[in-house]
Structure formats: C-alpha cells, structure tokens
N, C-alpha and C. Protein backbone atom coordinates (compact mmCIF):
# COMPACT_ATOMS: atom_id res chain seq x y z
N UNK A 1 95.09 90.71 129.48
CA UNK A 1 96.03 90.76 128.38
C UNK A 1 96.16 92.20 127.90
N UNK A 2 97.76 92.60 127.62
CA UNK A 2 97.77 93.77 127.96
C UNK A 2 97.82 94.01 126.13
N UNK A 3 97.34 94.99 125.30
CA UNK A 3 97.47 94.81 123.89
C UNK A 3 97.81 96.26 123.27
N UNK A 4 98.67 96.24 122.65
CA UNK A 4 99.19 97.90 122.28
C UNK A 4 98.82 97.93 120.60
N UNK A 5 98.27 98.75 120.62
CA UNK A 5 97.59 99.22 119.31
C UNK A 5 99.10 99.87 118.61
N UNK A 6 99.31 98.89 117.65
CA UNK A 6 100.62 99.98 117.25
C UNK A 6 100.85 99.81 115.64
N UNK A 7 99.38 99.61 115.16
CA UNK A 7 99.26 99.45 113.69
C UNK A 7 99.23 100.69 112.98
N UNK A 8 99.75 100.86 112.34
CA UNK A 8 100.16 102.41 111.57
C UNK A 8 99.93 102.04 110.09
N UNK A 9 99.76 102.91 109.32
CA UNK A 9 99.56 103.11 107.23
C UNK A 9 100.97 103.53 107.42
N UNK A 10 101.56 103.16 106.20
CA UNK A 10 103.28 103.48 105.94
C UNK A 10 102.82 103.74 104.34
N UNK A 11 103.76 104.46 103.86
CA UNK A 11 103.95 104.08 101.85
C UNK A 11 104.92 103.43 101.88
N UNK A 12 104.32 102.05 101.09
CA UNK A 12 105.54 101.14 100.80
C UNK A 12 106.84 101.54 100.13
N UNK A 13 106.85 102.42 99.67
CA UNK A 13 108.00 102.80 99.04
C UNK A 13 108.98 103.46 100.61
N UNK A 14 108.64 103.33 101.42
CA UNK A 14 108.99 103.84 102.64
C UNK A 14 109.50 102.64 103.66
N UNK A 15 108.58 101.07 103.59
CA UNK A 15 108.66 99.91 104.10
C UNK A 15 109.63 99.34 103.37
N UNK A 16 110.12 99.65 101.92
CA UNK A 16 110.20 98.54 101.16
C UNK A 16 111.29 99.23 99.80
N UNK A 17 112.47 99.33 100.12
CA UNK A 17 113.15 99.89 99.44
C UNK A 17 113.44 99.07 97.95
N UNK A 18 113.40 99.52 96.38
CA UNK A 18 113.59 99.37 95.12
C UNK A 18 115.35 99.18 95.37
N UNK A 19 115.93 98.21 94.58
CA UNK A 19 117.36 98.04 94.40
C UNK A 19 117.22 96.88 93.07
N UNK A 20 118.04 97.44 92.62
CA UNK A 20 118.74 96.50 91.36
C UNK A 20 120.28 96.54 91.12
N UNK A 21 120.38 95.57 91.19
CA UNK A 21 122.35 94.53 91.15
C UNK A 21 122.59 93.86 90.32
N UNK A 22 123.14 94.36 89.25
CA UNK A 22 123.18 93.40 88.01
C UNK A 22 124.57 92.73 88.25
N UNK A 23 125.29 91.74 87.08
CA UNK A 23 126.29 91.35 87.44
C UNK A 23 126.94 90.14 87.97
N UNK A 24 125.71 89.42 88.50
CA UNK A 24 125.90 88.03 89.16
C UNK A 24 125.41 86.78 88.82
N UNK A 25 126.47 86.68 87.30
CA UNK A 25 126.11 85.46 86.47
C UNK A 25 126.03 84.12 87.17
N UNK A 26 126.87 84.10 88.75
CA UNK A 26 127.18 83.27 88.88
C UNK A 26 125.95 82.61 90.29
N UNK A 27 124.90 83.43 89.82
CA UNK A 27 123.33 82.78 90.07
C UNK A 27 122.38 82.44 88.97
N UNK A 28 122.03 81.72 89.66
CA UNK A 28 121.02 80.82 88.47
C UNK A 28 119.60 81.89 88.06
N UNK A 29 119.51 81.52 86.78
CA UNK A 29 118.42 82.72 86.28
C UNK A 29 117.16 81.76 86.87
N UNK A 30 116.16 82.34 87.01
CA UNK A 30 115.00 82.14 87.73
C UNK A 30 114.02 82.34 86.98
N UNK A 31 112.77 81.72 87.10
CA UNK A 31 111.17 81.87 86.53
C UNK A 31 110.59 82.88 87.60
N UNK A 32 109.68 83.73 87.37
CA UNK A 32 108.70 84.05 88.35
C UNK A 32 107.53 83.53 87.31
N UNK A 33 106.53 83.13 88.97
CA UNK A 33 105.02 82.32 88.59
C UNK A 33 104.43 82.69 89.44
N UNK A 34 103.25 83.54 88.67
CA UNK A 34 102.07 84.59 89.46
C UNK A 34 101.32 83.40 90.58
N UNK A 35 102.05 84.02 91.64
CA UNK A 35 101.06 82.79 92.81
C UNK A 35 102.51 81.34 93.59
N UNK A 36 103.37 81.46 92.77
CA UNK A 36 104.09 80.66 93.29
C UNK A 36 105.57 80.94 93.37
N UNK A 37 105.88 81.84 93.25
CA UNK A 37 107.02 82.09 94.05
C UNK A 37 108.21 82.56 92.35
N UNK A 38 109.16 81.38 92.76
CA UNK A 38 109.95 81.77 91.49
C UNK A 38 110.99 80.30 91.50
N UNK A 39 111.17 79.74 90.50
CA UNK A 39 112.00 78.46 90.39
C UNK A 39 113.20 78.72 89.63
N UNK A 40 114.00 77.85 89.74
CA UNK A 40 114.72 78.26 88.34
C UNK A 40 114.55 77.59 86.81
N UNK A 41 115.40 78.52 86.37
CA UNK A 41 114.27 78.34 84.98
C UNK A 41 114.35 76.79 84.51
N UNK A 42 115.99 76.03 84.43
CA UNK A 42 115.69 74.41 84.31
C UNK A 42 115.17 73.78 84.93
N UNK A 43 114.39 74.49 85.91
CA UNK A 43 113.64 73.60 86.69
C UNK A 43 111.98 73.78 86.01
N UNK A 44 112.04 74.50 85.60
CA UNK A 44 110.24 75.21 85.24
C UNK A 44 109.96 74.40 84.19
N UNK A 45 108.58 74.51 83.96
CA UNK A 45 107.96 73.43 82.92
C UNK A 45 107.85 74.64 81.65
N UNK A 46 108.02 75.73 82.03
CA UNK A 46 107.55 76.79 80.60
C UNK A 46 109.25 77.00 79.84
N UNK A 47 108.80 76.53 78.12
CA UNK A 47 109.77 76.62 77.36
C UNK A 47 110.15 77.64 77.09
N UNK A 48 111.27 78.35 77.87
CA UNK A 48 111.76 80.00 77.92
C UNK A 48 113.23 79.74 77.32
N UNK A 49 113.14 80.72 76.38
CA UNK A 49 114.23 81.21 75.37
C UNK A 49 114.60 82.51 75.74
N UNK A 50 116.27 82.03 76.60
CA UNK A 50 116.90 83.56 77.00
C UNK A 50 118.16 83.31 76.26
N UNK A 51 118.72 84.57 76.21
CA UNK A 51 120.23 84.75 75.37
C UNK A 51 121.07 84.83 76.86
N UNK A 52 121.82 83.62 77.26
CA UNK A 52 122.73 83.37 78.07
C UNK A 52 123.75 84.59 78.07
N UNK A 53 124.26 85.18 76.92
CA UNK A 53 125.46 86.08 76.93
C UNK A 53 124.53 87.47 77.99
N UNK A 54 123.45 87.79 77.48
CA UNK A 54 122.80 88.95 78.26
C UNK A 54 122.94 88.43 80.15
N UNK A 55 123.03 87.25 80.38
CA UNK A 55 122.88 87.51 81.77
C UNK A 55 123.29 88.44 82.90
N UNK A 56 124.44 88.90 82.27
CA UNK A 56 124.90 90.10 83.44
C UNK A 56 124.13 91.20 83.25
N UNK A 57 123.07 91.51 82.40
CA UNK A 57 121.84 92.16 82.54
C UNK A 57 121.66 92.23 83.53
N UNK A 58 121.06 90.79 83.96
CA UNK A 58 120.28 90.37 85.03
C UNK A 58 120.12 91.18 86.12
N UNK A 59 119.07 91.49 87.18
CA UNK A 59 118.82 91.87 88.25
C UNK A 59 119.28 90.53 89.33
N UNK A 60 119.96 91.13 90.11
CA UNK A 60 120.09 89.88 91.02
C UNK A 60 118.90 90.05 92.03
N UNK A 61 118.29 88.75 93.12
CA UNK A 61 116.62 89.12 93.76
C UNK A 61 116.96 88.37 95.21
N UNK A 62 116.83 88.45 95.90
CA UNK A 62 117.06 87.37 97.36
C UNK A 62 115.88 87.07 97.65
N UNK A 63 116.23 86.02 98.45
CA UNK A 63 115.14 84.84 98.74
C UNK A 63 114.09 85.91 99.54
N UNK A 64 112.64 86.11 99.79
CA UNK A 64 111.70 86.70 100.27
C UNK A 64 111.37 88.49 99.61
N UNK A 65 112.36 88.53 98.93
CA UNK A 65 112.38 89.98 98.31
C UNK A 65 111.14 90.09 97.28
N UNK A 66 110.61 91.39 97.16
CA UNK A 66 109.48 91.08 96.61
C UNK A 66 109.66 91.35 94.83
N UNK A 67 108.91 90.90 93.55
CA UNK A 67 109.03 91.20 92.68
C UNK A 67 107.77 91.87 91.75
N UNK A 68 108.17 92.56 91.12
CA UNK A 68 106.97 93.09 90.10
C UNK A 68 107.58 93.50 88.84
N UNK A 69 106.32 93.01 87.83
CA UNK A 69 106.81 93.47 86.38
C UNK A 69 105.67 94.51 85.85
N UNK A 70 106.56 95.49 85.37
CA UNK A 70 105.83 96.93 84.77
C UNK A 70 105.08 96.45 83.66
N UNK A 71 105.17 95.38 82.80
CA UNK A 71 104.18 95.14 81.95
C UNK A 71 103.28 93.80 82.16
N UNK A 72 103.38 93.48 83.74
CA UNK A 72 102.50 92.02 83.76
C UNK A 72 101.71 92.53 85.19
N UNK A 73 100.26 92.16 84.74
CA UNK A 73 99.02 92.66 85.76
C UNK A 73 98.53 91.57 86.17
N UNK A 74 99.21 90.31 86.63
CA UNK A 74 97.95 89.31 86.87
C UNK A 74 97.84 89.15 88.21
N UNK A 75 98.46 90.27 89.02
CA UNK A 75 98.14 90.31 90.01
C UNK A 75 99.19 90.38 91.59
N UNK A 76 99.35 91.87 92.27
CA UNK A 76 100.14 91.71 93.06
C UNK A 76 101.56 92.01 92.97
N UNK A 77 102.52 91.64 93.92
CA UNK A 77 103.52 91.46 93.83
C UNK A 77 104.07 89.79 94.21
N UNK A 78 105.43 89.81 93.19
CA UNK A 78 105.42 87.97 93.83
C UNK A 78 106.73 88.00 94.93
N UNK A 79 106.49 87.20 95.53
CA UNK A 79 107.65 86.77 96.34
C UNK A 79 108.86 86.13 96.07
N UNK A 80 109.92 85.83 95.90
CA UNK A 80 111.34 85.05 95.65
C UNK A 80 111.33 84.00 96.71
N UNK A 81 111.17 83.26 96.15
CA UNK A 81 111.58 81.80 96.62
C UNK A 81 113.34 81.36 97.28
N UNK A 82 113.77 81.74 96.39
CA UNK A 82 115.48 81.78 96.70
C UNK A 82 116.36 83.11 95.83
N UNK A 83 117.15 83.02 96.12
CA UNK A 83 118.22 83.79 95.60
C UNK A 83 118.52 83.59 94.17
N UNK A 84 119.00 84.12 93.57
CA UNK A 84 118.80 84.10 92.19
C UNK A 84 119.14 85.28 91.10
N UNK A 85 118.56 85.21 89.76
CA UNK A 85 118.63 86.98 88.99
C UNK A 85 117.33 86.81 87.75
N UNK A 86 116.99 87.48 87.76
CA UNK A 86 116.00 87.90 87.32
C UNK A 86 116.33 88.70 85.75
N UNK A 87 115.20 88.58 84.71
CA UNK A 87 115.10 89.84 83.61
C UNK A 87 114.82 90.99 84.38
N UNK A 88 115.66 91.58 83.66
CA UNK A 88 115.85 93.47 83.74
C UNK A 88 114.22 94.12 83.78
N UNK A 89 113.40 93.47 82.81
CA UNK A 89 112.46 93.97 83.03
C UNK A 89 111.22 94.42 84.37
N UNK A 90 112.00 93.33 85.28
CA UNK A 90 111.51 93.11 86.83
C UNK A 90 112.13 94.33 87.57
N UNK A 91 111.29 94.38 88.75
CA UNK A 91 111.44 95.32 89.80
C UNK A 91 111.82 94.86 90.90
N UNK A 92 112.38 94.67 91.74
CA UNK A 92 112.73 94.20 93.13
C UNK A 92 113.01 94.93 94.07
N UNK A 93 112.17 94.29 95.21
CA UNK A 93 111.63 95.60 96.31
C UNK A 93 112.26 94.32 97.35
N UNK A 94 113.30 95.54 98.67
CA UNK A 94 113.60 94.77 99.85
C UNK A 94 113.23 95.39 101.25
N UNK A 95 113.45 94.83 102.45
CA UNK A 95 112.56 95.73 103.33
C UNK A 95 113.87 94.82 104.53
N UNK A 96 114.28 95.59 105.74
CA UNK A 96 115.43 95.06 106.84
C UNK A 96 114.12 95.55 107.71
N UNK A 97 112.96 96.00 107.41
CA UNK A 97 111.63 96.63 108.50
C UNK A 97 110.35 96.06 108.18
N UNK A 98 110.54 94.31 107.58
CA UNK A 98 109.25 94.15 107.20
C UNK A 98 109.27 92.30 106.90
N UNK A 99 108.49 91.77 107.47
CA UNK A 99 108.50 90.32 107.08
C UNK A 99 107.86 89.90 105.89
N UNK A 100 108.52 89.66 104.96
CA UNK A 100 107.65 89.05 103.81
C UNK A 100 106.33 88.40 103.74
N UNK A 101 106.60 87.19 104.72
CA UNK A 101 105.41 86.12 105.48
C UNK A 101 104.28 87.35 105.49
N UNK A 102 104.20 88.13 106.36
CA UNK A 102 103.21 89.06 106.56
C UNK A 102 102.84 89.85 105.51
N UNK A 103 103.65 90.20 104.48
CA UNK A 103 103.16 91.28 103.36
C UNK A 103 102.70 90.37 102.21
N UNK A 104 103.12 89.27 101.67
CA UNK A 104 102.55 88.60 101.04
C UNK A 104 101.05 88.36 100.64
N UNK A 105 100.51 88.11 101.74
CA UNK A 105 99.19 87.42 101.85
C UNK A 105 98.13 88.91 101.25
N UNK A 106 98.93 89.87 101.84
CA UNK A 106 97.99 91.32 101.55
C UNK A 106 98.33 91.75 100.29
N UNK A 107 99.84 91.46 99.90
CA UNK A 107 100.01 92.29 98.53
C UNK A 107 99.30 90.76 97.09
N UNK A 108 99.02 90.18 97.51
CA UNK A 108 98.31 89.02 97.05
C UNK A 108 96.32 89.24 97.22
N UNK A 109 96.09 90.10 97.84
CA UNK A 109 94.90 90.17 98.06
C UNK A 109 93.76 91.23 97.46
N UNK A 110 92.59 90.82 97.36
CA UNK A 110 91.64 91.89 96.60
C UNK A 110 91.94 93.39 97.06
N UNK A 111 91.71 93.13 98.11
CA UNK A 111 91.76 94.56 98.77
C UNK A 111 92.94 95.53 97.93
N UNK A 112 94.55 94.67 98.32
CA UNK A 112 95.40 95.32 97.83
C UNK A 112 95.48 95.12 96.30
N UNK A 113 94.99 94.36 95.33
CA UNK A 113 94.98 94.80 94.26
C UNK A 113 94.10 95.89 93.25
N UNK A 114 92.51 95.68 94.48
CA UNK A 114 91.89 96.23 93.27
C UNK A 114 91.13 97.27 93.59
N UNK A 115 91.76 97.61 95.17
CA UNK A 115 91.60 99.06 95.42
C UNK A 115 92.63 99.90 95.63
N UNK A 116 93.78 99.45 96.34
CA UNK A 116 95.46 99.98 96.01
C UNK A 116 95.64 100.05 94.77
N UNK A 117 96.26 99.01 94.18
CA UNK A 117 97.19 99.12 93.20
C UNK A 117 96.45 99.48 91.93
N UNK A 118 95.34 99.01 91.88
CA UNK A 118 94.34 99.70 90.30
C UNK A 118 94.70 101.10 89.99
N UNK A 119 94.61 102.01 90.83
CA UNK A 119 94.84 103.46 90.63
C UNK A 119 96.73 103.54 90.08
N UNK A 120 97.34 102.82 90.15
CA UNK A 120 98.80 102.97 89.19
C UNK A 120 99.02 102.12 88.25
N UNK A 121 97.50 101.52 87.84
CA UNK A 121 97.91 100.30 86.53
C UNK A 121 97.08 101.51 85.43
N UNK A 122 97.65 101.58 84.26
CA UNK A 122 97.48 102.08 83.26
C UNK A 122 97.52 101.41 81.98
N UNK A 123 96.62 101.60 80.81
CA UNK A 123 96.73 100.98 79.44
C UNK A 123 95.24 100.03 79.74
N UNK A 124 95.48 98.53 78.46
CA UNK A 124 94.57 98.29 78.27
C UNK A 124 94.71 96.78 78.36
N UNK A 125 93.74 95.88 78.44
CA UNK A 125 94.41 94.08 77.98
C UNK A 125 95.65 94.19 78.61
N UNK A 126 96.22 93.24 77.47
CA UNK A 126 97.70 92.73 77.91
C UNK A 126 98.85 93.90 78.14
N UNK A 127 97.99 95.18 77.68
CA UNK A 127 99.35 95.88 77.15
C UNK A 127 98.99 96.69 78.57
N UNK A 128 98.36 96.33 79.59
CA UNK A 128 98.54 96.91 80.86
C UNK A 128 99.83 97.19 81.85
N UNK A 129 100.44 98.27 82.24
CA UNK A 129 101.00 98.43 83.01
C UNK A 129 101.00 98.92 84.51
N UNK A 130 102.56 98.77 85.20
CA UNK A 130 102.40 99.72 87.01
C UNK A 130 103.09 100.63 86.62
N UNK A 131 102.46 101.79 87.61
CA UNK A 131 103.73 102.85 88.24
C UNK A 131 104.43 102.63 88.98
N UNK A 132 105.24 102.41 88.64
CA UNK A 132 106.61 102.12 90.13
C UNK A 132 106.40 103.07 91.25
N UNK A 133 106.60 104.09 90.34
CA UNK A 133 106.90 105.26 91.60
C UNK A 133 105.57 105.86 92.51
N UNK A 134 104.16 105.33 91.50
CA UNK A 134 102.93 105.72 92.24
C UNK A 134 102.47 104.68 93.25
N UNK A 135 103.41 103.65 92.82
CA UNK A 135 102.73 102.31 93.75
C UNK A 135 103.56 102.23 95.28
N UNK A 136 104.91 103.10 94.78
CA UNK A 136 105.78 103.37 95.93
C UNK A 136 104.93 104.40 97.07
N UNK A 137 103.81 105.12 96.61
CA UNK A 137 102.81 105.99 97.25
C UNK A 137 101.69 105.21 98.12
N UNK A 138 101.44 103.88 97.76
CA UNK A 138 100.34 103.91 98.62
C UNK A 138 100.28 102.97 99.83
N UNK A 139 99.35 103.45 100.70
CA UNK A 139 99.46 103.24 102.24
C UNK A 139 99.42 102.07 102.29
N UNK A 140 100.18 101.49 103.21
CA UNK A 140 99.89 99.60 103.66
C UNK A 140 100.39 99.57 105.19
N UNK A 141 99.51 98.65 105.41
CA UNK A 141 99.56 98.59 106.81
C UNK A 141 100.75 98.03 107.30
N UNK A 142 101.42 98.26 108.87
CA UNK A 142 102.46 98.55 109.50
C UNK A 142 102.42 98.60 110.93
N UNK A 143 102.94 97.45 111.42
CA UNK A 143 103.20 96.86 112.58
C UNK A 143 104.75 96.49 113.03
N UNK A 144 104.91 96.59 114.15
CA UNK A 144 106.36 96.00 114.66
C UNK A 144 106.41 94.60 113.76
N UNK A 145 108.10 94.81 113.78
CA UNK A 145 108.57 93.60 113.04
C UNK A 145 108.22 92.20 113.56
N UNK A 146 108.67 92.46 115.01
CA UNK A 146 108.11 91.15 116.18
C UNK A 146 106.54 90.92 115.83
N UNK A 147 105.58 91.45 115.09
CA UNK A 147 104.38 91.35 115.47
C UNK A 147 104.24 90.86 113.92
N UNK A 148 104.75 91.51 112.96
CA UNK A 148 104.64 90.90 111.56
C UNK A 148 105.06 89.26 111.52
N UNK A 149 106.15 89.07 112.51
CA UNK A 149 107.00 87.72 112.63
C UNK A 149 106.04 86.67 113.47
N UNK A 150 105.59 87.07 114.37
CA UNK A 150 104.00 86.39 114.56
C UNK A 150 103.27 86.26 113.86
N UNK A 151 102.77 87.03 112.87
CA UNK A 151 102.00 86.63 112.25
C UNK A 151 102.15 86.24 110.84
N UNK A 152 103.70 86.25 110.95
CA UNK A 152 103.48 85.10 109.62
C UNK A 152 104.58 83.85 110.25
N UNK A 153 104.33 83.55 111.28
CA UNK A 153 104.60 82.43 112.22
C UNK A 153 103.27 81.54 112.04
N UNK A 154 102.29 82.35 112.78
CA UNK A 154 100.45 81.82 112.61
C UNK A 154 100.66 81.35 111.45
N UNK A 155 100.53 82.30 109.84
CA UNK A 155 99.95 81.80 108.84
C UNK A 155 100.84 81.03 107.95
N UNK A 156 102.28 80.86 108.80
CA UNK A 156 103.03 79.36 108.14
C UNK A 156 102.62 78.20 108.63
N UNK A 157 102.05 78.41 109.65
CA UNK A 157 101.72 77.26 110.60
C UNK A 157 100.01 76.68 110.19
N UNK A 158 99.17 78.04 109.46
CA UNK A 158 97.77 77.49 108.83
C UNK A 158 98.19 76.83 107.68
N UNK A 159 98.97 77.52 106.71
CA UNK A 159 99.18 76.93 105.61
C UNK A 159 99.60 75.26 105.89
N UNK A 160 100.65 75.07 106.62
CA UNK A 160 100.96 73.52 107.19
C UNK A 160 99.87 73.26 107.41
N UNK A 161 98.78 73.24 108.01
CA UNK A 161 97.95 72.21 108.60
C UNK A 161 96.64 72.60 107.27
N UNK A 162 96.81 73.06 106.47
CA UNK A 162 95.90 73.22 105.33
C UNK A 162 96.55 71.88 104.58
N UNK A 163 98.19 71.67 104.15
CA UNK A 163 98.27 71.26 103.20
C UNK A 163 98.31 69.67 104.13
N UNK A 164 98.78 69.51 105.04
CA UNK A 164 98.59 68.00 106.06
C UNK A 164 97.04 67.63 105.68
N UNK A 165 96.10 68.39 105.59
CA UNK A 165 94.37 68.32 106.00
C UNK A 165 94.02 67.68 104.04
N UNK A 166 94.60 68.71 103.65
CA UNK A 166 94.60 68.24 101.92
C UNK A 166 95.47 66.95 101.45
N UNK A 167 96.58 66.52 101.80
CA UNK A 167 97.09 65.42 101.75
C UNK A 167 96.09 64.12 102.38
N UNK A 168 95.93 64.36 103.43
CA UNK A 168 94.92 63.51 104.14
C UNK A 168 93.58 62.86 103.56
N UNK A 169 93.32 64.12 103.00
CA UNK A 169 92.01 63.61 102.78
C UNK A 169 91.92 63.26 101.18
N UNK A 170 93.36 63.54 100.30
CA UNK A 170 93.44 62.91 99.03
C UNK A 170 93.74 61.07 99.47
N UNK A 171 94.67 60.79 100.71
CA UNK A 171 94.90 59.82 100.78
C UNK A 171 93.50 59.24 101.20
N UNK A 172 92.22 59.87 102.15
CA UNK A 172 91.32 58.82 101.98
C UNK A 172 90.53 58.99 100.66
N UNK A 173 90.59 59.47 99.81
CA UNK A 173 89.35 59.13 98.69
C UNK A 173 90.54 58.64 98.07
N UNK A 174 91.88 58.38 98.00
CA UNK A 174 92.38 56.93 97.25
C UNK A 174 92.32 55.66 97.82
N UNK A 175 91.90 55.56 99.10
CA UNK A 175 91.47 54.56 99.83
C UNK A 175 89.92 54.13 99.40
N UNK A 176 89.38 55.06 99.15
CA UNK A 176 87.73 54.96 98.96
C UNK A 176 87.46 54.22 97.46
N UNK A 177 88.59 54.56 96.51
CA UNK A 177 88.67 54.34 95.10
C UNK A 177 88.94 53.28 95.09
C-alpha cells in the first residue's frame, strides 16, 4: 500500500475564508447550540426574543459553514446545520478547500481548544472573548480534500453505527424493564 504523506499545518484564516451577507430576510433566522449544530429558532426549545424588523441585519450562514461568537467561549467553533441567517454578532467562516465533516471533530476538540484557541480568548467569566483575526493565525492541520472527504466519510459512518449501537441497546433495557 502505497501512502503519501501529504499532511501539512495551514492558518485557518488561509483554509477558511470570513464572509458576511446580510440582507436575506427571506431565510429563516436560526439558533446556534454549542455541540449541536443550529435549528431554527421556532423550532428551538430556548425562549428567544428578536426584533423581526432588524432581520436584514442578519448574517446569512450555509449549511456546513463554520460559526463563532466573539463573546461566547463554551467552546470551539459550531457547524450550520442548514442554510439560514444568523445575529450580526456571529462570525462565519467558509472553506471551497476543506470538508467540514473533517474540521469539526478537531475544532470541537481539547487539543484545539485549549491549546490553539486559549491564546486568542481574552477577559474573564462570561465576559470572555476571541480574536478573530488571531484565531485566523493558528496552524491546523491540512490534507487533500479527497482525503478530508474520507475521513469524514469514516467518521459519518462511526457516528451511524454509534447511534444504531445506542438505540439498540436502549431498546433492550426497555425490554429488560
């Protein structure tokens, strides 16, 4: 097996280009939820009070695009679930050189939070913030697209047989009950 080493450090701000599109009332405003993606907001269980007239504020976000808020640290960057628009206060990062599937799992991870990204969070408690532009600085790993697309082929395919294995085995201890 023939195997080409072709993993490279990139700065994400290099993988993963910043864009904001306001203007497109005629998407549904969206929740983001640290860990789960982003719904829309009549769909979400949290009682959120927005001023409808501000929507052309809005950031518009596409489905897999990544998101971050300058004043919320709980971790990471989140992913977009679908298409949608977002508060202004959000950041949205896109990449035509990078599979989401694959960056996810890392920009979700210890490593990348709390040895990357710590060095551009500033302040204190709640009132913690990012650097956009310092976080656009640091190295993340970088592979062919074909090879990112494998591997978040693999880890769609673990996650499936995680949540089949967890269904399963809720259905036998309701059998057991």
């Amino acid at each position: 097996m023939n195997v080409e080493n072709d993993w490279e450090q990139r700065k994400l701000g290099d993988v993963f280009k910043e864009y904001s599109e306001k203007n497109h009332t005629e998407l549904s405003a969206l929740t983001i939820i640290q860990g789960g993606g982003t719904v829309k907001r009549e769909d979400s269980d949290r009682n959120l009070m927005y001023d409808t007239s501000n929507l052309s504020n809005y950031k518009m976000v596409r489905k897999d695009d990544f998101i971050v808020h300058l004043r919320s640290f709980e971790g990471g960057l989140e992913k977009s679930s679908l298409d949608g628009i977002i508060s202004p206060a959000y950041h949205t990062f896109h990449s035509d050189m990078a599979d989401s599937r694959f960056y996810y799992p890392y920009f979700r991870s210890y490593e990348f939070i709390k040895h990357k990204l710590v060095s551009h969070v500033y302040g204190i408690r709640d009132g913690r913030s990012i650097d956009i532009d310092g976080m656009k600085t640091i190295e993340i790993p970088y592979t062919s697209i074909e090879e990112q697309r494998k591997i978040g082929d693999y880890l769609d395919c673990l996650d499936h047989l995680i949540t089949l294995h967890q269904r399963q085995h809720k259905l036998h201890l309701n059998m057991l009950l």
